[in-house]
Protein backbone atom coordinates (compact mmCIF):
# COMPACT_ATOMS: atom_id res chain seq x y z
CA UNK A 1 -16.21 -23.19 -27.21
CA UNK A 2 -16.12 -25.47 -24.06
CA UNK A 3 -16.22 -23.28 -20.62
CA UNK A 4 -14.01 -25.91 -18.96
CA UNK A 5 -10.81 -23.96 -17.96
CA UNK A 6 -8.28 -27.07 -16.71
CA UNK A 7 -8.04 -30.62 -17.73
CA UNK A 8 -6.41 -32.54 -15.03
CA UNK A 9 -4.63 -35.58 -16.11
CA UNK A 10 -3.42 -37.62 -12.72
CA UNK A 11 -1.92 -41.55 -13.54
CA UNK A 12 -2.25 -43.38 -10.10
CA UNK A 13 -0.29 -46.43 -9.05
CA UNK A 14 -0.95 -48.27 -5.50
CA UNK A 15 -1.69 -44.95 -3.97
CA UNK A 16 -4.82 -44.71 -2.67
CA UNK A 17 -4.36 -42.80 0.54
CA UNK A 18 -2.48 -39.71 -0.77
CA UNK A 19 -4.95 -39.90 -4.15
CA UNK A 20 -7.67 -38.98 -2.18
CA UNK A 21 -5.78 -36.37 -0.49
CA UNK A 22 -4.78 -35.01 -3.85
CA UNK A 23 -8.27 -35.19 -4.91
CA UNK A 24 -9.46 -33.30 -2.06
CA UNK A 25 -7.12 -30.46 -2.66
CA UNK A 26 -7.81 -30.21 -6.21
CA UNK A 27 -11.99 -30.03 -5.24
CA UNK A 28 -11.00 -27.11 -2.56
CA UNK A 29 -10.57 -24.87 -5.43
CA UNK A 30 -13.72 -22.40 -5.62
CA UNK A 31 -13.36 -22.54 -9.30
CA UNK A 32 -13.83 -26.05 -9.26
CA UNK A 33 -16.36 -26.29 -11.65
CA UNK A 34 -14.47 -24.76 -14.56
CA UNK A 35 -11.74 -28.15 -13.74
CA UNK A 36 -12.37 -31.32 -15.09
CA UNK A 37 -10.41 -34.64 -13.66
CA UNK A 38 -8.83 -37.93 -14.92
CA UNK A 39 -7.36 -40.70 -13.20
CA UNK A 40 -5.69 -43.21 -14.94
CA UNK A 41 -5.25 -46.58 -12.48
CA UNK A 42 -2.24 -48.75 -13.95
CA UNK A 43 -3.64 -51.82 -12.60
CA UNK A 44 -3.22 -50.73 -8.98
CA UNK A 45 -4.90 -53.87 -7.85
CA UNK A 46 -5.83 -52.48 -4.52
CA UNK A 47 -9.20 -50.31 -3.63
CA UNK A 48 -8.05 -47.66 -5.93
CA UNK A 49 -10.65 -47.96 -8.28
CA UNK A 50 -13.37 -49.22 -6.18
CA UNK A 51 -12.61 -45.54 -3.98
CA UNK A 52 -12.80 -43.48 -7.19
CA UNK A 53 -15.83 -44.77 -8.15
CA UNK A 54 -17.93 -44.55 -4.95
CA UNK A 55 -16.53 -41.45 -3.12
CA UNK A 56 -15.10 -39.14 -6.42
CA UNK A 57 -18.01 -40.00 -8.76
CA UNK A 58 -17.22 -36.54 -10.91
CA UNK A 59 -13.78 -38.04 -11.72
CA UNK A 60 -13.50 -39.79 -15.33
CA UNK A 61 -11.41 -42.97 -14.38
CA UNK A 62 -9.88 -44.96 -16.91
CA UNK A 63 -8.60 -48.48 -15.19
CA UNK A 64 -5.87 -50.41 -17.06
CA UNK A 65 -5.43 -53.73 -16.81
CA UNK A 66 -1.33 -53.48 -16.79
CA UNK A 67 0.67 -50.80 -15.89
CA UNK A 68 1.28 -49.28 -18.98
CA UNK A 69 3.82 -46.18 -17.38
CA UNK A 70 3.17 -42.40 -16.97
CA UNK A 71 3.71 -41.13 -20.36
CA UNK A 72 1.36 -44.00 -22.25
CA UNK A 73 -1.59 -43.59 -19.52
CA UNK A 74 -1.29 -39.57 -19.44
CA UNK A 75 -1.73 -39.96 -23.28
CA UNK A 76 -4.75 -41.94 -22.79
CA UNK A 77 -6.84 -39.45 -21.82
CA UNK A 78 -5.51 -36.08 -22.83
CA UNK A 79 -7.05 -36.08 -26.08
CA UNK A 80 -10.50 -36.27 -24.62
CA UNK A 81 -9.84 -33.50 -22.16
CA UNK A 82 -11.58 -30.40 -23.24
CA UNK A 83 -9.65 -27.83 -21.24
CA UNK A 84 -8.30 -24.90 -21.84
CA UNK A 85 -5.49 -25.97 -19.94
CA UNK A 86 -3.91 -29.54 -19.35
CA UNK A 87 -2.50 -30.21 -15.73
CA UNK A 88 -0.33 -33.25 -15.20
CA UNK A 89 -0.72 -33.82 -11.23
CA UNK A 90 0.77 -37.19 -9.25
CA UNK A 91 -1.63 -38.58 -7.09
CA UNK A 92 1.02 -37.80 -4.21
CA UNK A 93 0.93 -33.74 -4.80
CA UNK A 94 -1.84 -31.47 -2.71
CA UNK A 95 -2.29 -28.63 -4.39
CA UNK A 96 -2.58 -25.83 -1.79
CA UNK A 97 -4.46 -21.99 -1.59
CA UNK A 98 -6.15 -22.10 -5.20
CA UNK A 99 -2.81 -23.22 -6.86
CA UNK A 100 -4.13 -24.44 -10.02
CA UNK A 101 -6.18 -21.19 -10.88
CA UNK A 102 -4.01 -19.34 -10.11
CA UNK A 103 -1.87 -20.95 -12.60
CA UNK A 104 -4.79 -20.91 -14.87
CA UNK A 105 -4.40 -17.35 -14.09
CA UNK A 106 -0.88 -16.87 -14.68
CA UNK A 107 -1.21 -18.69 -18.25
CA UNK A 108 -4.08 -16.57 -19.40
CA UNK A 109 -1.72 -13.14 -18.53
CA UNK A 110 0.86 -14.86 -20.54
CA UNK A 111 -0.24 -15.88 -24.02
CA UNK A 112 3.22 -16.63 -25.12
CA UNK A 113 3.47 -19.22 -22.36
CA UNK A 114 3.60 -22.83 -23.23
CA UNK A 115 3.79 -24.42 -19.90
CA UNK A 116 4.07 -23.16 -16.61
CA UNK A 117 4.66 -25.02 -13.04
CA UNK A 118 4.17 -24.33 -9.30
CA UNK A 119 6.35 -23.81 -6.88
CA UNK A 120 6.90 -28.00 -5.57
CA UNK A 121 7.16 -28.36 -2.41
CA UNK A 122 8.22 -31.19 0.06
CA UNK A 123 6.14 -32.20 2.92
CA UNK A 124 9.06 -30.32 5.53
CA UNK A 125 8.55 -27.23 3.54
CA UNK A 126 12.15 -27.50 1.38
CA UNK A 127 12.17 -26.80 -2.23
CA UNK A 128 11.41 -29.63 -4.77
CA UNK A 129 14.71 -28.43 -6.89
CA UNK A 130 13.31 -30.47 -10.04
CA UNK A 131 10.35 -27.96 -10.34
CA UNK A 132 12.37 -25.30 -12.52
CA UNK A 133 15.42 -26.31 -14.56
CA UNK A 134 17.58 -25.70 -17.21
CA UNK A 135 17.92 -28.55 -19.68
CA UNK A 136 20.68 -31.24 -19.10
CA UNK A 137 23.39 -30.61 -21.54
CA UNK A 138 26.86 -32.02 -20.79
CA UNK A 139 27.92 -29.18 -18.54
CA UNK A 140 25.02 -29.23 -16.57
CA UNK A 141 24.59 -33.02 -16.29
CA UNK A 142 28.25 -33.12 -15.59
CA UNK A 143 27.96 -30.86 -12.31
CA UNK A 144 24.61 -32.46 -11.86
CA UNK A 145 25.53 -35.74 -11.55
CA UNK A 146 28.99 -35.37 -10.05
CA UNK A 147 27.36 -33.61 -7.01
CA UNK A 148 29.22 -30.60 -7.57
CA UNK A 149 26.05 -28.15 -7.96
CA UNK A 150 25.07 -28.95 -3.95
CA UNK A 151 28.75 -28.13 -2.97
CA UNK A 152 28.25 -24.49 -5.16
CA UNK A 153 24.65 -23.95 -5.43
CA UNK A 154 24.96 -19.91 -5.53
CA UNK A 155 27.46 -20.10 -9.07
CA UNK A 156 25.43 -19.66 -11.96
CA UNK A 157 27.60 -22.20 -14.39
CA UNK A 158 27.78 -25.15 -11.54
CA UNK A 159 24.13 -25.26 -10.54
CA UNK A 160 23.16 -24.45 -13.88
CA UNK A 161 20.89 -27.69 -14.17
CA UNK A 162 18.53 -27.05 -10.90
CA UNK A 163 19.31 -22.96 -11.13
CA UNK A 164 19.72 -22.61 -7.19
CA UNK A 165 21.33 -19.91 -7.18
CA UNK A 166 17.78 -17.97 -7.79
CA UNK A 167 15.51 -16.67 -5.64
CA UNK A 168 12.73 -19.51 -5.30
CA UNK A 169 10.31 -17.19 -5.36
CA UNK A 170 10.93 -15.33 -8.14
CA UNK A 171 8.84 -15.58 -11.43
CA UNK A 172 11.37 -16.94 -14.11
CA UNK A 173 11.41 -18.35 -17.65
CA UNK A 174 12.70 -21.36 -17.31
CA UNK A 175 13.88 -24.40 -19.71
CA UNK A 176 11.63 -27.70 -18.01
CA UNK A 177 9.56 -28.00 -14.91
CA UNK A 178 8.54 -30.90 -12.64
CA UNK A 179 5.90 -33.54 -14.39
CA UNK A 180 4.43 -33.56 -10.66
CA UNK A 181 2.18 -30.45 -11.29
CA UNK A 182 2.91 -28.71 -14.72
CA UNK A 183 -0.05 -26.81 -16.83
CA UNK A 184 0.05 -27.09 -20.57
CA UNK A 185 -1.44 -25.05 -23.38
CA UNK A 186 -3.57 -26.88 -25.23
CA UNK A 187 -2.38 -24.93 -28.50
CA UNK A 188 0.91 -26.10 -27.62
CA UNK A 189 -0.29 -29.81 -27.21
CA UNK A 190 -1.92 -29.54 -30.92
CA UNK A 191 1.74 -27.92 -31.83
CA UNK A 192 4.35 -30.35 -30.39
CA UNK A 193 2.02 -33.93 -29.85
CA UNK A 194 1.43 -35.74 -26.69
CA UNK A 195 4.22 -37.46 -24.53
CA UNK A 196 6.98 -39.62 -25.28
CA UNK A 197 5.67 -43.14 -24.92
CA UNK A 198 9.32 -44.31 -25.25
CA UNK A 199 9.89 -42.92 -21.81
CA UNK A 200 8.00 -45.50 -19.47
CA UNK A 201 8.60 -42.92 -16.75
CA UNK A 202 11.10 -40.19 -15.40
CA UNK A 203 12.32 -37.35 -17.65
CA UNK A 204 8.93 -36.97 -20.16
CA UNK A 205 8.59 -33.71 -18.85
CA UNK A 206 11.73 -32.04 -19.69
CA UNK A 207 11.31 -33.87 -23.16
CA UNK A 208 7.68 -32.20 -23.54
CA UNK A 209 9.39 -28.68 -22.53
CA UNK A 210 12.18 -29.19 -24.74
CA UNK A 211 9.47 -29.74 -27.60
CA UNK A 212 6.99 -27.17 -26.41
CA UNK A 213 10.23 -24.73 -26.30
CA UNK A 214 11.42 -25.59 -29.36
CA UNK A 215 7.66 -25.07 -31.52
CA UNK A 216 8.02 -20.96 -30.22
CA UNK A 217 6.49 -20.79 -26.29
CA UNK A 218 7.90 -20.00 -23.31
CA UNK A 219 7.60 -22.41 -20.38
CA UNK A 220 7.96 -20.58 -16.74
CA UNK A 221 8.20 -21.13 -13.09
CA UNK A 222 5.56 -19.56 -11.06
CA UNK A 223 5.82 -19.73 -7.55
CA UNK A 224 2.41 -17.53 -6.66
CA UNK A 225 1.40 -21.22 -7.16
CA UNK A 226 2.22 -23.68 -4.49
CA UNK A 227 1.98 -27.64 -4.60
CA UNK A 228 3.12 -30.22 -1.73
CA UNK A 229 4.71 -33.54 -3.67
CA UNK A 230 5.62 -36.67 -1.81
CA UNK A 231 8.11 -37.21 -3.90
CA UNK A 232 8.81 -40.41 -5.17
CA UNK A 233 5.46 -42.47 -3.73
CA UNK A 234 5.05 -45.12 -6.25
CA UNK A 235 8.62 -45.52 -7.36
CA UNK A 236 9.59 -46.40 -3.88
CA UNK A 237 7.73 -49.57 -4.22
CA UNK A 238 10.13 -50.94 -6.92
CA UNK A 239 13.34 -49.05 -6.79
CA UNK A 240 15.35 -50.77 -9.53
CA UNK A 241 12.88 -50.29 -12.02
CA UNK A 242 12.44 -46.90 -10.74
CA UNK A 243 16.13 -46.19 -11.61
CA UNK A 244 16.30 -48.04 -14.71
CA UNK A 245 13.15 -45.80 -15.86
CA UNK A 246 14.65 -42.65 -14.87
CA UNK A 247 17.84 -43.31 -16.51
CA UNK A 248 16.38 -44.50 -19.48
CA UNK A 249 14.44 -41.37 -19.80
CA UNK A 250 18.19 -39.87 -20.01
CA UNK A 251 19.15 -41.69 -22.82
CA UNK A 252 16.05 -41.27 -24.66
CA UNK A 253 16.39 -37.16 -24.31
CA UNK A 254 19.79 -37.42 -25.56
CA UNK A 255 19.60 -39.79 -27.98
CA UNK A 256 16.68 -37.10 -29.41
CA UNK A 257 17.66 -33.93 -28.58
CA UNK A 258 21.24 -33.10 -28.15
CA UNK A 259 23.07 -36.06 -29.50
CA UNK A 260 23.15 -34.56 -32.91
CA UNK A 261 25.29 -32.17 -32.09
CA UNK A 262 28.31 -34.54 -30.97
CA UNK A 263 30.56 -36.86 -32.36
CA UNK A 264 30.06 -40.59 -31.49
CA UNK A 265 32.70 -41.02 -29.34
CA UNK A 266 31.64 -38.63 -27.05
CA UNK A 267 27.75 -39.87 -27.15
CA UNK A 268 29.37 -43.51 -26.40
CA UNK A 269 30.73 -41.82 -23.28
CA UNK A 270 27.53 -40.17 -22.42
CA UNK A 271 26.06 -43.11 -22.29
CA UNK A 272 28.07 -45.20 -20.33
CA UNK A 273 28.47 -43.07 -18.06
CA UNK A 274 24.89 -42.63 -17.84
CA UNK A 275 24.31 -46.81 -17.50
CA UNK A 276 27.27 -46.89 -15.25
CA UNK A 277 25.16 -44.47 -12.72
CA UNK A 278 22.28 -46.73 -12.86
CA UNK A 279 24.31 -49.81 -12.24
CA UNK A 280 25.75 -47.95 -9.35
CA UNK A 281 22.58 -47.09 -8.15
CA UNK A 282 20.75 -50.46 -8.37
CA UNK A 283 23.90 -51.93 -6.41
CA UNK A 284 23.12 -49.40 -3.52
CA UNK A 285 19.47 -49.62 -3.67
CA UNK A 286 19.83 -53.90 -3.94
CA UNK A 287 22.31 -53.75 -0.91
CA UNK A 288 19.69 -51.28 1.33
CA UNK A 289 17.30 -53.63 0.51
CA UNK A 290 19.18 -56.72 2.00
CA UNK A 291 20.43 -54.84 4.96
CA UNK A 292 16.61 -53.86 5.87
CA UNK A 293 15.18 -57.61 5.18
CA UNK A 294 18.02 -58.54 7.69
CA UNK A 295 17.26 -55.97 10.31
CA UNK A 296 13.83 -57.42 9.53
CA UNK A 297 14.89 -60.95 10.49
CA UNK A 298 17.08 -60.27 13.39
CA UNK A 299 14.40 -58.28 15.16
CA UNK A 300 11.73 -60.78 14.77
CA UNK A 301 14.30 -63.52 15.87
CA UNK A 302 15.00 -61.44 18.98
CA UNK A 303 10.88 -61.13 19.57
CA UNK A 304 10.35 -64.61 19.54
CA UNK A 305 13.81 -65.78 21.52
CA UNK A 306 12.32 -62.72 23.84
CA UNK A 307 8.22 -63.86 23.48
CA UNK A 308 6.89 -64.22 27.57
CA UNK A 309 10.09 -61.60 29.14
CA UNK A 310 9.81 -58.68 27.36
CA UNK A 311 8.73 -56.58 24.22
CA UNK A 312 10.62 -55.18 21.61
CA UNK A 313 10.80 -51.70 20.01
CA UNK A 314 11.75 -52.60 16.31
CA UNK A 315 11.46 -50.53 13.13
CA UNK A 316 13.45 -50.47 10.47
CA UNK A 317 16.15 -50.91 11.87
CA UNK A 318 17.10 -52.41 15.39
């Protein structure tokens, strides 16, 4: 039987800077040698690569030539890890105070539990709220998505979805929990298969959970475990794919999981209104991008009509 504990599975994409951060964290851990590590590069082209290989030279690094999504490059290496445990980590997490042993830890106290997450963090300190979740049916994607779970995040029925009205720092069962940092079972893995490769990115973990739930484990939230996640990285670089991908992962855990159980007319309206969302989003996200390349222009305009007098302050936004 192999004495490695953790098999950590991390997919990097033009993130160099906070990979090597992450990386650092992860090698903090005194119990480091009972972790192996993967990094999957979906044809960065930057020094990605060229920094795994000369500073991390324990790391297994697999180096596609196209990016080929989360879900298809996680699945290219978990079935050589030889874990215990498989950790999905994003390049943009630190992992702080011993987080994955201890929820190596928590898993081994818990043989019933499939899958267990952190406590995900942003950089301020606030609560990641996608770390422990119920599953989006209807009523919970309804409140969800209509905003109504941030204007009554203590009632248990309107903030079902992100369960806010729970102490965050309570051990709880939960339904899904954040693909930034989220442990696996490997008996569950053999169970339920790898990730959804029909999901390009953006909702393959609460699919996974679903699965993992539905072959007999329990999948739990446990905050004794803390990570830091820069949420959102990589997908800032392209936006509108970014929100194509994440409401496509949507459809593709409806269309699977809980569209069965409705008649078609109301699945038609699921889906629209889930593509209408995403249209509505790509407007706003197209339209913040013009009004930055225009702040852009206008302040480089004013350096150069101003080159000789005076220099300009200019961000963002003038």
């Amino acid at each position: 039987m192999s004495c490695l504990r953790v098999s950590i599975v991390i997919v990097n994409w033009k993130t160099p800077r906070l990979l090597a951060k992450c990386l650092d964290s992860v090698l903090a851990d005194p119990r480091y040698a009972e972790f192996e590590l993967y990094v999957i590069d979906n044809a960065s082209g930057d020094e990605s690569v060229a920094m795994l290989t000369e500073q991390y030279p324990s790391v297994h690094v697999i180096a596609n030539t196209q990016n080929l999504g989360f879900s298809k490059a996680c699945n290219q290496a978990i079935p050589d890890t030889k874990g215990r445990y498989v950790l999905l980590l994003n390049p943009d997490a630190v992992v702080s105070d011993n987080a994955i042993t201890r929820l190596a830890d928590f898993m081994d106290n818990h043989n019933n539990c499939g899958a267990s997450g952190p406590k995900v963090l942003n950089p301020d300190g606030s609560l990641q709220l996608a770390c422990r979740r119920s599953f989006p049916d209807p009523v919970a994607s309804f409140f969800r998505l209509t905003y109504l779970s941030r204007l009554f995040p203590t009632n248990p029925l309107v903030a079902k979805y992100n369960l806010t009205y729970r102490d965050p720092d309570d051990v709880c069962e939960v339904d899904a929990l954040s693909g930034s940092c989220m442990m696996v079972r490997r008996e569950a893995i053999g169970q339920v298969g790898l990730l959804d490769e029909d999901i390009f990115m953006f909702g393959e973990d609460i699919d996974w959970c679903w699965r993992i739930k539905q072959a007999g484990w329990k999948v739990y939230y446990a905050p004794q475990a803390v990570v830091y996640h820069h949420h959102g990285a990589s997908s800032r670089l392209r936006p509108v794919g970014a929100t194509i991908n994440l409401h496509n992962g949507m459809g593709v855990f409806y269309r699977k999981h809980l569209a069965r159980k409705y008649p078609k007319w109301f699945n038609a309206l699921v889906y629209s209104a889930i593509w209408a969302r995403a249209g509505i989003f790509v407007l706003l996200n197209s339209l913040r991008g013009l009004y930055l390349r225009q702040s852009q222009d206008r302040c480089s305009a004013n350096q150069i009509l101003n080159a000789g007098t005076q220099t300009l302050p200019c961000g963002k936004n003038d």
